[in-house]
Protein backbone atom coordinates (compact mmCIF):
# COMPACT_ATOMS: atom_id res chain seq x y z
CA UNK A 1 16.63 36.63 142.87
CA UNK A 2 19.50 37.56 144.86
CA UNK A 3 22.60 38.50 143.74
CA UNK A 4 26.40 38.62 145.63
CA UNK A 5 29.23 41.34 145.56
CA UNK A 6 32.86 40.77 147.91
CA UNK A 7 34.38 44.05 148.55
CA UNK A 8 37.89 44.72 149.88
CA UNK A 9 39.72 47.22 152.33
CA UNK A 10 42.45 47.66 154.61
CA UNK A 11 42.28 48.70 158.10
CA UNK A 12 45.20 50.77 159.77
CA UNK A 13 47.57 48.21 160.58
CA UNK A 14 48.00 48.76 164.32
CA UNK A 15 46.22 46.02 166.56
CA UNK A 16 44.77 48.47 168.95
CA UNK A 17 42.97 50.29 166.03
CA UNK A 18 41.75 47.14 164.79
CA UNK A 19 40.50 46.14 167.93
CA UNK A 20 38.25 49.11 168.22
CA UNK A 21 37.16 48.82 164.96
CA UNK A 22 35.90 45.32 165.63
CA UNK A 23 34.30 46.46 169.12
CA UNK A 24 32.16 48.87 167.13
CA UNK A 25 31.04 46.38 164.68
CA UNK A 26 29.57 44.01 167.70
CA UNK A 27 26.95 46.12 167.86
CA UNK A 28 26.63 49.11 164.98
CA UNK A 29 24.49 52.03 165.22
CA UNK A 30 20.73 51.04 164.83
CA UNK A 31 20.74 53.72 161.78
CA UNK A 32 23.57 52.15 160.30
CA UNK A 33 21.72 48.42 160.15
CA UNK A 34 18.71 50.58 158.46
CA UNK A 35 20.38 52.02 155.98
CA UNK A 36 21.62 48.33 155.00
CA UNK A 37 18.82 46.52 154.88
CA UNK A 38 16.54 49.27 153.35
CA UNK A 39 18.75 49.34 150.00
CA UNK A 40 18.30 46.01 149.33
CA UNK A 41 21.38 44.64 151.26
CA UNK A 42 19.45 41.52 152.87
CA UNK A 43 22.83 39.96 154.20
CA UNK A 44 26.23 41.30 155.23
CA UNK A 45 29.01 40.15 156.48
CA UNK A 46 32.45 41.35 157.13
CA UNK A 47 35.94 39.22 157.41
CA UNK A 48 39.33 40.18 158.68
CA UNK A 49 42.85 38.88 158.07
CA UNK A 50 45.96 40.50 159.80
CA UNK A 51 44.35 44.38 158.33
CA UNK A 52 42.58 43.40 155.09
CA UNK A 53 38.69 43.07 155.51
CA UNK A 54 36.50 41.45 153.21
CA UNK A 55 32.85 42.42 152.98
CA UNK A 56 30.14 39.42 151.35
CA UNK A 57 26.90 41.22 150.45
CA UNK A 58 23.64 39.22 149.37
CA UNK A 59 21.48 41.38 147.97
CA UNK A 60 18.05 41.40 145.99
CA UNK A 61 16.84 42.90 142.85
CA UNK A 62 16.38 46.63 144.20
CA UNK A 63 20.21 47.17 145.38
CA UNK A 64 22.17 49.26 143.48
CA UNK A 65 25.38 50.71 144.23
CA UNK A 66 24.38 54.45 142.95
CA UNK A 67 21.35 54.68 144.66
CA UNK A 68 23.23 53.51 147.96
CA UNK A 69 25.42 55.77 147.40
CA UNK A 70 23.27 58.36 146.88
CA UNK A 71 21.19 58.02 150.07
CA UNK A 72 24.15 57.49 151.86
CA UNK A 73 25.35 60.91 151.23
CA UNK A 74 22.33 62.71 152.03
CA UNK A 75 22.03 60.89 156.05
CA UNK A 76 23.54 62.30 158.19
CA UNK A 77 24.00 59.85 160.36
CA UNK A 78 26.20 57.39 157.98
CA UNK A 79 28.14 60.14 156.87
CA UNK A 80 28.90 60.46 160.72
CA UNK A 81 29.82 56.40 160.77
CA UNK A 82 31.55 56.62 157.46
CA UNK A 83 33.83 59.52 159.14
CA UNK A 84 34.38 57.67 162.43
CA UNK A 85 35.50 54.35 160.67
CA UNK A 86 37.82 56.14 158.45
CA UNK A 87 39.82 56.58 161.94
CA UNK A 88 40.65 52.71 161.18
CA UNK A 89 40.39 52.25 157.57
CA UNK A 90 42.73 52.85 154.34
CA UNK A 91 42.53 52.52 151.55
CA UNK A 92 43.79 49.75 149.55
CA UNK A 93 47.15 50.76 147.42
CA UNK A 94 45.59 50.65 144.34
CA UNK A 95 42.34 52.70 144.98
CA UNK A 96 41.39 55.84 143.43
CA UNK A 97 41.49 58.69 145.69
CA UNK A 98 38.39 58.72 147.68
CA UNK A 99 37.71 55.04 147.02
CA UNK A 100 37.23 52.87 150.56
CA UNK A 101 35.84 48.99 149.52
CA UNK A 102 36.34 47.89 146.07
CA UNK A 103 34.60 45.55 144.67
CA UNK A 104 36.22 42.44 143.98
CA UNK A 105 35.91 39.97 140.90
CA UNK A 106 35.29 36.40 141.05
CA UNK A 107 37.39 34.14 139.55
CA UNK A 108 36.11 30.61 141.00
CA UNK A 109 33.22 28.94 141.64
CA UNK A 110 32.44 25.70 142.97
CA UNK A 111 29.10 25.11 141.00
């Protein structure tokens, strides 16, 4: 059974910046799309308004945020990705310091 989290976060709000940002998600690192789908992550998807994004994540019964986190800190290659997006990215106003998407709560649904 699969199971959905939204997530939140702001890009820089300068429309060159956000342009980049977008050209690099047309086509993300091949590493990048692994370390998705092998946590569990079996759909992604990201939205943008003016500089907010919103991330939709379907996911099945192995994901879990810790152990995504966990092997995301120990590749290399994500950490590199992580650090290159952060050129774009802030955080929202209320995060905690070193917090990028938070996860947001649902408060309607249709069925």
């Amino acid at each position: 059974m699969s199971k959905r989290y939204c997530l939140a976060l702001d890009l820089i709000d300068d429309a060159a910046l956000i342009g980049v940002y977008e050209e690099w998600h047309k086509s993300i690192w091949p590493e990048i799309h692994d370390s998705i789908t092998s946590s569990g992550i079996e759909q992604m998807e990201i939205y943008r308004v003016s500089n907010r994004l919103f991330m939709i994540m379907d996911v099945n019964e192995s994901f879990s945020f810790e152990a995504k986190s966990k092997a995301d800190a120990a590749n290399e290659k994500v950490q590199e990705w992580e650090t290159l997006m952060w050129n774009f990215q802030q955080a929202l106003p209320f995060a905690k310091p070193g917090e990028k998407w938070i996860l947001m709560d649902k408060i309607f649904s249709l069925k």
